[in-house]
Protein backbone atom coordinates (compact mmCIF):
# COMPACT_ATOMS: atom_id res chain seq x y z
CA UNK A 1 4.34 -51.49 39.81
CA UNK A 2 8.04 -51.95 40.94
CA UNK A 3 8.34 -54.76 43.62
CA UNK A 4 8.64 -52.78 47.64
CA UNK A 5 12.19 -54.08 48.97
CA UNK A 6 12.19 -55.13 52.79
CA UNK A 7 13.22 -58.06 54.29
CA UNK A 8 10.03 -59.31 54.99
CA UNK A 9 8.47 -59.18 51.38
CA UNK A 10 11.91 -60.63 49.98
CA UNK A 11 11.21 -63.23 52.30
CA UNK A 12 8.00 -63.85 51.34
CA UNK A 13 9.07 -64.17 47.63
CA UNK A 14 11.80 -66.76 48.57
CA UNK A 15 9.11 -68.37 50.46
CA UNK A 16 6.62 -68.20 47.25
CA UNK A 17 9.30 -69.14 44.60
CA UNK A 18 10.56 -72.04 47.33
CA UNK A 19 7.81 -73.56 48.66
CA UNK A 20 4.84 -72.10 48.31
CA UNK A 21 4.59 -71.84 44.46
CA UNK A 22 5.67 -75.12 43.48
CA UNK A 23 3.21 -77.26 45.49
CA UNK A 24 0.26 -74.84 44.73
CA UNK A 25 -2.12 -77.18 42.71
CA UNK A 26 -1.12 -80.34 45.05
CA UNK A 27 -2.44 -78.21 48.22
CA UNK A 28 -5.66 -77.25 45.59
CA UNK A 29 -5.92 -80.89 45.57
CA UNK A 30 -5.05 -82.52 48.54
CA UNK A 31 -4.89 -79.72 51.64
CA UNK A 32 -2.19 -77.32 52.54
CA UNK A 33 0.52 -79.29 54.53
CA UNK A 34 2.29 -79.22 57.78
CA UNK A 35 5.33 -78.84 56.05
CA UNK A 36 4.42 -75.55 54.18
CA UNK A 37 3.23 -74.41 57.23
CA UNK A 38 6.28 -74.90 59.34
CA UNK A 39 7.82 -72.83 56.25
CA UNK A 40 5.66 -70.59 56.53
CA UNK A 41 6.44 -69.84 60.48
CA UNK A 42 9.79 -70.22 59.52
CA UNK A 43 9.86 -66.79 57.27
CA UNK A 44 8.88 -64.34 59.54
CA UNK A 45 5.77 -62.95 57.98
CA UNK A 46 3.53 -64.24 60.76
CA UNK A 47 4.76 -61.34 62.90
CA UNK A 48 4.43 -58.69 59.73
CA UNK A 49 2.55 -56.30 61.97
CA UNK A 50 3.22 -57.53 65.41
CA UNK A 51 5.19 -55.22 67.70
CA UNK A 52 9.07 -55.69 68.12
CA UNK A 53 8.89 -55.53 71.78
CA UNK A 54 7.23 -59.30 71.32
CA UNK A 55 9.41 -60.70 68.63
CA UNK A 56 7.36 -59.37 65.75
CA UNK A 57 8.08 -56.72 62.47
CA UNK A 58 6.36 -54.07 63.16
CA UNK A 59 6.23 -53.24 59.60
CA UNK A 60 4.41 -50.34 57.19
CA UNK A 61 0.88 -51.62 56.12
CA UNK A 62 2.66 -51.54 53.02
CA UNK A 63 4.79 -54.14 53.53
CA UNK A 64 2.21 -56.62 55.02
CA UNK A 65 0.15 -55.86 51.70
CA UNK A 66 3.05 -56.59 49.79
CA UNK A 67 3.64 -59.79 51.49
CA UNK A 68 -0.28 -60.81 51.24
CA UNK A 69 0.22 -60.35 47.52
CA UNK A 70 2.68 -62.18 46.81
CA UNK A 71 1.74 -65.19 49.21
CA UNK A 72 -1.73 -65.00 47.59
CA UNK A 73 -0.39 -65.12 44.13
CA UNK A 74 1.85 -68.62 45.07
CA UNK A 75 -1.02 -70.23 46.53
CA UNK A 76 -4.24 -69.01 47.93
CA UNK A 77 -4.80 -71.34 49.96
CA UNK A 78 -1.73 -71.45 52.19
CA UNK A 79 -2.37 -67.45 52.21
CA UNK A 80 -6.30 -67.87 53.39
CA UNK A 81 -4.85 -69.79 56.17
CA UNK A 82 -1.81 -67.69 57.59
CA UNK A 83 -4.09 -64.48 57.03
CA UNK A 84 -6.59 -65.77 59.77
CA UNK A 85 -3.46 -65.34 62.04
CA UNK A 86 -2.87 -61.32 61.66
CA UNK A 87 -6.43 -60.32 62.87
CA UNK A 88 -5.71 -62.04 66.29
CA UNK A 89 -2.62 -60.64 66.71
CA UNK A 90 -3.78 -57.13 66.18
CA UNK A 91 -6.92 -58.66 68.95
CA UNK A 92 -3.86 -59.28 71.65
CA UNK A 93 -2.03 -56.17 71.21
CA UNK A 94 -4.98 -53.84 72.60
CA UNK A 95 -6.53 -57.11 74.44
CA UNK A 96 -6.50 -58.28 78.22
CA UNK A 97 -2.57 -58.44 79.57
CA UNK A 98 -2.99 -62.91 80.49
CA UNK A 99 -3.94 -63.14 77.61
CA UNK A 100 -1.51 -61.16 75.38
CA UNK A 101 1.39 -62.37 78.24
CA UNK A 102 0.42 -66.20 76.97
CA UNK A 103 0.04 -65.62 73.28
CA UNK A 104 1.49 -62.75 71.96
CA UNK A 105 5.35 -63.15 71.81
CA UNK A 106 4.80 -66.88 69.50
CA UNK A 107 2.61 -65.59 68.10
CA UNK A 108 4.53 -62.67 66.58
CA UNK A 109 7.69 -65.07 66.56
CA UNK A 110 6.31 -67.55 64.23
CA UNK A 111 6.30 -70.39 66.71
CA UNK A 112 2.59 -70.56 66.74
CA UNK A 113 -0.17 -69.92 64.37
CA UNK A 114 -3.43 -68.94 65.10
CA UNK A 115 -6.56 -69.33 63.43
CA UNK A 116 -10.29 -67.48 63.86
CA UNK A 117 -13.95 -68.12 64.14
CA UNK A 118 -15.70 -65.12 64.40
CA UNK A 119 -17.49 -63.82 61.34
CA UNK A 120 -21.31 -65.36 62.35
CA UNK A 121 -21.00 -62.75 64.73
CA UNK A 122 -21.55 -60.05 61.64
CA UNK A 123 -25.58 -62.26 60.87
CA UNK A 124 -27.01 -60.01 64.07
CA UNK A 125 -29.62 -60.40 64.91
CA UNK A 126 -29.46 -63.60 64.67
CA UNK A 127 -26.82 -65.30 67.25
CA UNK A 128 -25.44 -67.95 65.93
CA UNK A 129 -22.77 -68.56 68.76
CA UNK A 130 -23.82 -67.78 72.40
CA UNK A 131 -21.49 -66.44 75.00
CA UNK A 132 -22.62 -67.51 78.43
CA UNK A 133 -20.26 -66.17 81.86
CA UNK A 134 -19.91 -68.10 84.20
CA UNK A 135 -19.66 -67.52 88.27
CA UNK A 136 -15.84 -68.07 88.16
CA UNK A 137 -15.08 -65.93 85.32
CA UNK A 138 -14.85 -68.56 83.13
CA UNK A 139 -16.72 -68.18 79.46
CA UNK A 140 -18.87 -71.14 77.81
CA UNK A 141 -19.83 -71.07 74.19
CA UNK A 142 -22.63 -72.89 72.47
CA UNK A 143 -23.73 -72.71 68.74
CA UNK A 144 -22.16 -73.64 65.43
CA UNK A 145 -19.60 -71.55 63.72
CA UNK A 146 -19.96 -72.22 59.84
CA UNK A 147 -16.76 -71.37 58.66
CA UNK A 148 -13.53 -72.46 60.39
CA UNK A 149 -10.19 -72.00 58.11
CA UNK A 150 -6.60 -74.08 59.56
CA UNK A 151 -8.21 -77.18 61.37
CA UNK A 152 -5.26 -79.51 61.90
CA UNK A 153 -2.83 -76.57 60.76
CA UNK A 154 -3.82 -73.87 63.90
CA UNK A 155 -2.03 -74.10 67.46
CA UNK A 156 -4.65 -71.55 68.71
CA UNK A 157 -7.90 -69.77 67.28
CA UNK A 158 -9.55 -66.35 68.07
CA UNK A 159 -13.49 -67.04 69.18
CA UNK A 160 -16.10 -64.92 69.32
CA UNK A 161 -19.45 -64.94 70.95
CA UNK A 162 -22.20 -62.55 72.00
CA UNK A 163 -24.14 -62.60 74.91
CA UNK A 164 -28.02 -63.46 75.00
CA UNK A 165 -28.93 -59.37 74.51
CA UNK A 166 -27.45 -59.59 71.35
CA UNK A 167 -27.17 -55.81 69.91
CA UNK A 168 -27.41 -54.73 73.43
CA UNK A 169 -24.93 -56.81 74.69
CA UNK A 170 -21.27 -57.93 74.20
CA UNK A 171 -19.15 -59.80 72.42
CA UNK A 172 -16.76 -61.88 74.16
CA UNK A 173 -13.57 -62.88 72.07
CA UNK A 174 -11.63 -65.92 73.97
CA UNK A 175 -8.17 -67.98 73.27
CA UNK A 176 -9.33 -71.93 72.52
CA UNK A 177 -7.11 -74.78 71.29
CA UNK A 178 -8.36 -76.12 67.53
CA UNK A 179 -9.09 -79.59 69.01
CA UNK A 180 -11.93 -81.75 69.21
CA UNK A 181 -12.86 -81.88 72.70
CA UNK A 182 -15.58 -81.33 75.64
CA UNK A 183 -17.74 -79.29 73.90
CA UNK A 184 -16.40 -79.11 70.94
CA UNK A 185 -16.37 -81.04 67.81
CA UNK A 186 -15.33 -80.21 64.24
CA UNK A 187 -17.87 -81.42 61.20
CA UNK A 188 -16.22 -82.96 58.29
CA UNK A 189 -14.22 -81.34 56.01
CA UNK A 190 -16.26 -78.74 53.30
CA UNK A 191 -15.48 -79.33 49.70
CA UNK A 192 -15.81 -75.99 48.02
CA UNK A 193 -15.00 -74.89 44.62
CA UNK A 194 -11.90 -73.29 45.96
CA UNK A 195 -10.02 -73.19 49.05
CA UNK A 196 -10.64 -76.44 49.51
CA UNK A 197 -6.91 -77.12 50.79
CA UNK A 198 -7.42 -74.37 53.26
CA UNK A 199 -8.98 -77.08 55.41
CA UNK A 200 -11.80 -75.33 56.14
CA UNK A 201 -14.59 -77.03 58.57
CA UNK A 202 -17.69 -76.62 60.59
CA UNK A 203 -17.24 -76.11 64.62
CA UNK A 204 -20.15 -77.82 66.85
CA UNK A 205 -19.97 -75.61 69.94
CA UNK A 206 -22.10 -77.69 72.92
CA UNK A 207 -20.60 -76.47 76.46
CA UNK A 208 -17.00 -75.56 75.16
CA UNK A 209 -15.63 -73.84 78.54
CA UNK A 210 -12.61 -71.56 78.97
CA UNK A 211 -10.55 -69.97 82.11
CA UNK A 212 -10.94 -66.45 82.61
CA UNK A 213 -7.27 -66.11 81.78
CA UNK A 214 -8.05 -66.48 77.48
CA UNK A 215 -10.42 -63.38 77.77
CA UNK A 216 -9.23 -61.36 75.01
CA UNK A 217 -11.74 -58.68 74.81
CA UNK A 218 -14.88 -58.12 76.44
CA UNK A 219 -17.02 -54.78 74.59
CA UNK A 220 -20.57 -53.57 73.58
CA UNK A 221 -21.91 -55.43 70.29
CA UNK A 222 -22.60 -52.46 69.17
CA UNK A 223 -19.07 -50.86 69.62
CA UNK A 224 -17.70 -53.33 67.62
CA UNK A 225 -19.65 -53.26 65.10
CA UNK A 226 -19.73 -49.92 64.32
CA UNK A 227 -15.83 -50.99 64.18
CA UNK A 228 -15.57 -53.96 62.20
CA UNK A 229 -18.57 -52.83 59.14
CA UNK A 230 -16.14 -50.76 56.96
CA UNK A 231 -12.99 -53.11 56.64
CA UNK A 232 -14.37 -55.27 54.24
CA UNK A 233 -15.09 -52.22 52.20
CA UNK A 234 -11.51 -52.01 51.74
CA UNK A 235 -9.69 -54.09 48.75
CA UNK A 236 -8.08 -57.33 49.54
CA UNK A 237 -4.45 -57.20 48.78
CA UNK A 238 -4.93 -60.96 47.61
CA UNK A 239 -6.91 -59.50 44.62
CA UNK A 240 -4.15 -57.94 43.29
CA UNK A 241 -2.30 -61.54 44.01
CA UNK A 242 -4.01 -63.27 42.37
CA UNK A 243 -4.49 -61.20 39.33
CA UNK A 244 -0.60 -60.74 38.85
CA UNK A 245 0.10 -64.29 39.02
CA UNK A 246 -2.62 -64.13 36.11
CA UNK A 247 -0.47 -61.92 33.85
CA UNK A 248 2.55 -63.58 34.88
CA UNK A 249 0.87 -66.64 32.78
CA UNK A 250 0.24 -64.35 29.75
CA UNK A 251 4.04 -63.03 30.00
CA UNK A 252 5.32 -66.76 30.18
CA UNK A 253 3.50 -67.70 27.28
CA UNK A 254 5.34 -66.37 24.41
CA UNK A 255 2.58 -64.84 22.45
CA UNK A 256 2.92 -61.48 21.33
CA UNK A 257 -1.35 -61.10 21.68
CA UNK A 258 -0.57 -62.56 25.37
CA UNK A 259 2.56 -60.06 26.33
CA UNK A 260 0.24 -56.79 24.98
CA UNK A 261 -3.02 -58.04 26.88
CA UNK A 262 -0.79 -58.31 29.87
CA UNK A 263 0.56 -54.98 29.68
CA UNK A 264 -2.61 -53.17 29.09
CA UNK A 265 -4.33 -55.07 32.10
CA UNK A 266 -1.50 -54.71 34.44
CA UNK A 267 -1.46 -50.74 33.64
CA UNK A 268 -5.15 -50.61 34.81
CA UNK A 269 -4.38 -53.46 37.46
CA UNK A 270 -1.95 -50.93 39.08
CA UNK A 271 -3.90 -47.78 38.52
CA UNK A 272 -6.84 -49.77 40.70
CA UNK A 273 -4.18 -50.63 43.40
CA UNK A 274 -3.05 -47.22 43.91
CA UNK A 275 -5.95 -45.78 44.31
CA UNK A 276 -7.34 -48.82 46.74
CA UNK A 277 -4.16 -48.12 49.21
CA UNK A 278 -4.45 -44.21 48.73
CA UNK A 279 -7.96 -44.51 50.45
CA UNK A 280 -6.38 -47.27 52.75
CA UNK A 281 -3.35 -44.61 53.72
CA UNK A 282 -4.99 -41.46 53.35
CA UNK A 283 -8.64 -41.50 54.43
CA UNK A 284 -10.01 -42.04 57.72
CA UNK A 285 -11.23 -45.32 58.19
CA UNK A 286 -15.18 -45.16 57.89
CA UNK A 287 -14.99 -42.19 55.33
CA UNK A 288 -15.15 -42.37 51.52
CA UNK A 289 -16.98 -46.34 51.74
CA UNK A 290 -18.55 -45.48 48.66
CA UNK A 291 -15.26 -44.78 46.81
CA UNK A 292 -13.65 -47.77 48.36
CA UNK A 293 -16.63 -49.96 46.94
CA UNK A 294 -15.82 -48.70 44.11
CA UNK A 295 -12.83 -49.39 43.43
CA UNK A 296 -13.00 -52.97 45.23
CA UNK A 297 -15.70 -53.33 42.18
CA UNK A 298 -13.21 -52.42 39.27
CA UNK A 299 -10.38 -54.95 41.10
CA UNK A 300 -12.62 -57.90 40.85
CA UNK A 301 -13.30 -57.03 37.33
CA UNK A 302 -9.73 -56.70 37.26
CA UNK A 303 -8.61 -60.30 38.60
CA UNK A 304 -11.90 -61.83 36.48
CA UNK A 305 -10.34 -60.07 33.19
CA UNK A 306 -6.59 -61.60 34.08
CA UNK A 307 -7.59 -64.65 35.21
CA UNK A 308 -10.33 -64.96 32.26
CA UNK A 309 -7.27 -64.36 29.87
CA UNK A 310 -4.83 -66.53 31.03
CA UNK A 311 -7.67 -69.52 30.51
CA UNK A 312 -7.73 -68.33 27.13
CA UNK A 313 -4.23 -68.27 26.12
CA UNK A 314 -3.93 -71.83 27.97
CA UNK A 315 -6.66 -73.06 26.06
CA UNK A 316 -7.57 -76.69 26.45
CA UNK A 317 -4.49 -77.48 28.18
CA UNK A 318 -5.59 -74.12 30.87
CA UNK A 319 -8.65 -76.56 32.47
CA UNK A 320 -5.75 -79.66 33.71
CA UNK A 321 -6.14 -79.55 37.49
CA UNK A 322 -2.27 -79.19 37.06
CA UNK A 323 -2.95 -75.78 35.38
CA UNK A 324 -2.09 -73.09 37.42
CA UNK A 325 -4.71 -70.87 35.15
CA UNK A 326 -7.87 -72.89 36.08
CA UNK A 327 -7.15 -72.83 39.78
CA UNK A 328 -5.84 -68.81 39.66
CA UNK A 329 -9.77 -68.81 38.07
CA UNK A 330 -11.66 -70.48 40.76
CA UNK A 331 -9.28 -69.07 43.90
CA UNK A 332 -10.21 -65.47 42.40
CA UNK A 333 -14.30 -66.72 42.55
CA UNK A 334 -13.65 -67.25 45.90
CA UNK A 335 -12.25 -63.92 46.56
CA UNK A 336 -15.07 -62.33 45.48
CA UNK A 337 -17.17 -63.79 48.07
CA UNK A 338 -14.61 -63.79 50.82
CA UNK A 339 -15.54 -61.44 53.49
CA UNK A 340 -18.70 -60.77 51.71
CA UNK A 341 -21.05 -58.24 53.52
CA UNK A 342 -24.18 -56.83 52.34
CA UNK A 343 -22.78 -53.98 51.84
CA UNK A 344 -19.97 -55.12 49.44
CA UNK A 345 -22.91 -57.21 47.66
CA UNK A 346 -25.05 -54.54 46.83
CA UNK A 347 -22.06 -52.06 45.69
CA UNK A 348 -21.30 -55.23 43.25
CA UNK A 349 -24.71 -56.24 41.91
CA UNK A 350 -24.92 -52.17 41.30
CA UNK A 351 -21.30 -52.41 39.16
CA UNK A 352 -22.30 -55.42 37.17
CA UNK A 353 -25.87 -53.55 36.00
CA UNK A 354 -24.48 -50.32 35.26
């Protein structure tokens, strides 16, 4: 499909072409880097869908899908880590007003980026982090968080906990600084197949204590769940990312076999991605989740079949950790499992029998 014109997504291709693109198998290797960051704050796409009135874009969900495309198609793993920063900005805007008075406006301005540990809170009814208030407003939080993405690259980070009632209860989503102190302590680094340079780590919660003033949002468990099940139903514009970057391989390589494989997968590649943001734009969220499984099905087929081909025109030379095709391969396994819900598993186990 034609490339969408707006500042923001031309500055996110100067960004990828720049920066971002170039150093893409080193941060595979060896972690995403202050530096890259600081470009990536830099650009403006931090405050894609903040509002204007606190420095940020304000921009069509087209545009931030546009941008999440082509940051994810330069280098996943710098994307994984500024895309943890969007989902607390969206928190603030509708949150408590200390908090969003603190946070909001560097937020959307780039000057800070925020990270977020919050997804144990979707393995109910089992509580992996607890959420305790305490007699001067304050909030303390014990448990472990598996998955925390930015450690050593976040200036803030989104946490959320629920209350001892569980499905009856709340959640509590606070403001906390990504440093090891009182109460809490990072685990080592994970080595995964992928993503590794997203600097991804455990979080040891034992007493960690907050003011009342980082209260984000305070709401029924139930409320918010009912909310948060059908996003992940939804395609990840990183899909698409990665599977251009794919056929971008298969165009480089001067074969002729290459060039028509390209073309036919990048017809259906775009016929998928029109219909994912037509149920994006056009449906209700909550409606249609079984044609959005659907079609988040046929895009990971998609991204396997471009990525899958641009090993094979590489041949030997495709599995060199300097390759961008083997590491396209094993960023696109991990978007498969990103986000994962049960929901989204059983849709895909269904697609691969059928």
């Amino acid at each position: 499909m034609p490339p969408l014109h707006h500042p923001l997504a031309d500055a996110a291709r100067r960004l990828a072409d720049d920066v971002l693109g170039p150093a893409a198998e080193r941060h595979d290797r060896e972690g995403v880097t202050s530096e890259a960051i600081a470009a990536v704050k830099a650009s403006g796409v931090l405050g894609a869908n903040a509002p204007a009135a606190y420095g940020g874009s304000a921009a069509p969900a087209a545009v931030g899908r546009e941008v999440a495309e082509i940051l994810a198609g330069a280098c996943c793993s710098t994307f994984f880590v500024q895309a943890q920063h969007h989902t607390p900005v969206r928190t603030l805007m509708a949150g408590e007003e200390a908090a969003r008075e603190r946070w909001l406006r560097p937020l959307a301005e780039g000057r800070a980026l925020a990270g977020i540990a919050f997804s144990h809170l979707r393995a109910f009814p089992k509580l992996p982090v607890r959420a305790t208030e305490l007699p001067d407003g304050s909030w303390r939080f014990d448990g472990r968080v598996p998955w925390y993405t930015g450690w050593g690259l976040n200036d803030v980070f989104l946490l959320g906990g629920a209350t001892e009632d569980g499905e009856v209860g709340e959640v509590v989503f606070v403001l906390a600084e990504p440093r090891e102190q009182a109460g809490l302590k990072p685990t080592a680094p994970l080595q995964m197949a992928a993503l590794t340079g997203a600097r991804t780590v455990g979080l040891v919660l034992d007493g960690l204590t907050v003011p009342p003033e980082a209260l984000v949002v305070r709401q029924r468990y139930e409320e918010w769940a009912t909310a948060d099940r059908p996003k992940n139903t939804n395609t990840n514009p990183a899909v698409f990312g990665v599977a251009r970057a794919a056929l971008d391989l298969l165009d480089a390589a001067e074969d002729g076999e290459a060039e028509d494989t390209a073309g036919v997968l990048r017809e259906r590649l775009d016929a998928a991605r029109r219909d994912a943001y037509a149920l994006v734009d056009e449906v209700p969220a909550g409606e249609e989740l079984q044609a959005r499984l659907a079609v988040k099905t046929r895009a990971y087929d998609l991204m396997r079949a471009a990525t899958t081909a641009a090993i094979v025109v590489g041949g030997g030379r495709a599995f060199s950790l300097s390759a961008p095709a083997q590491r396209l391969a094993r960023e696109g396994l991990f978007l498969v499992v990103q986000g994962q819900t049960a929901e989204v598993r059983s849709a895909h186990l269904a697609a691969l029998r059928a």
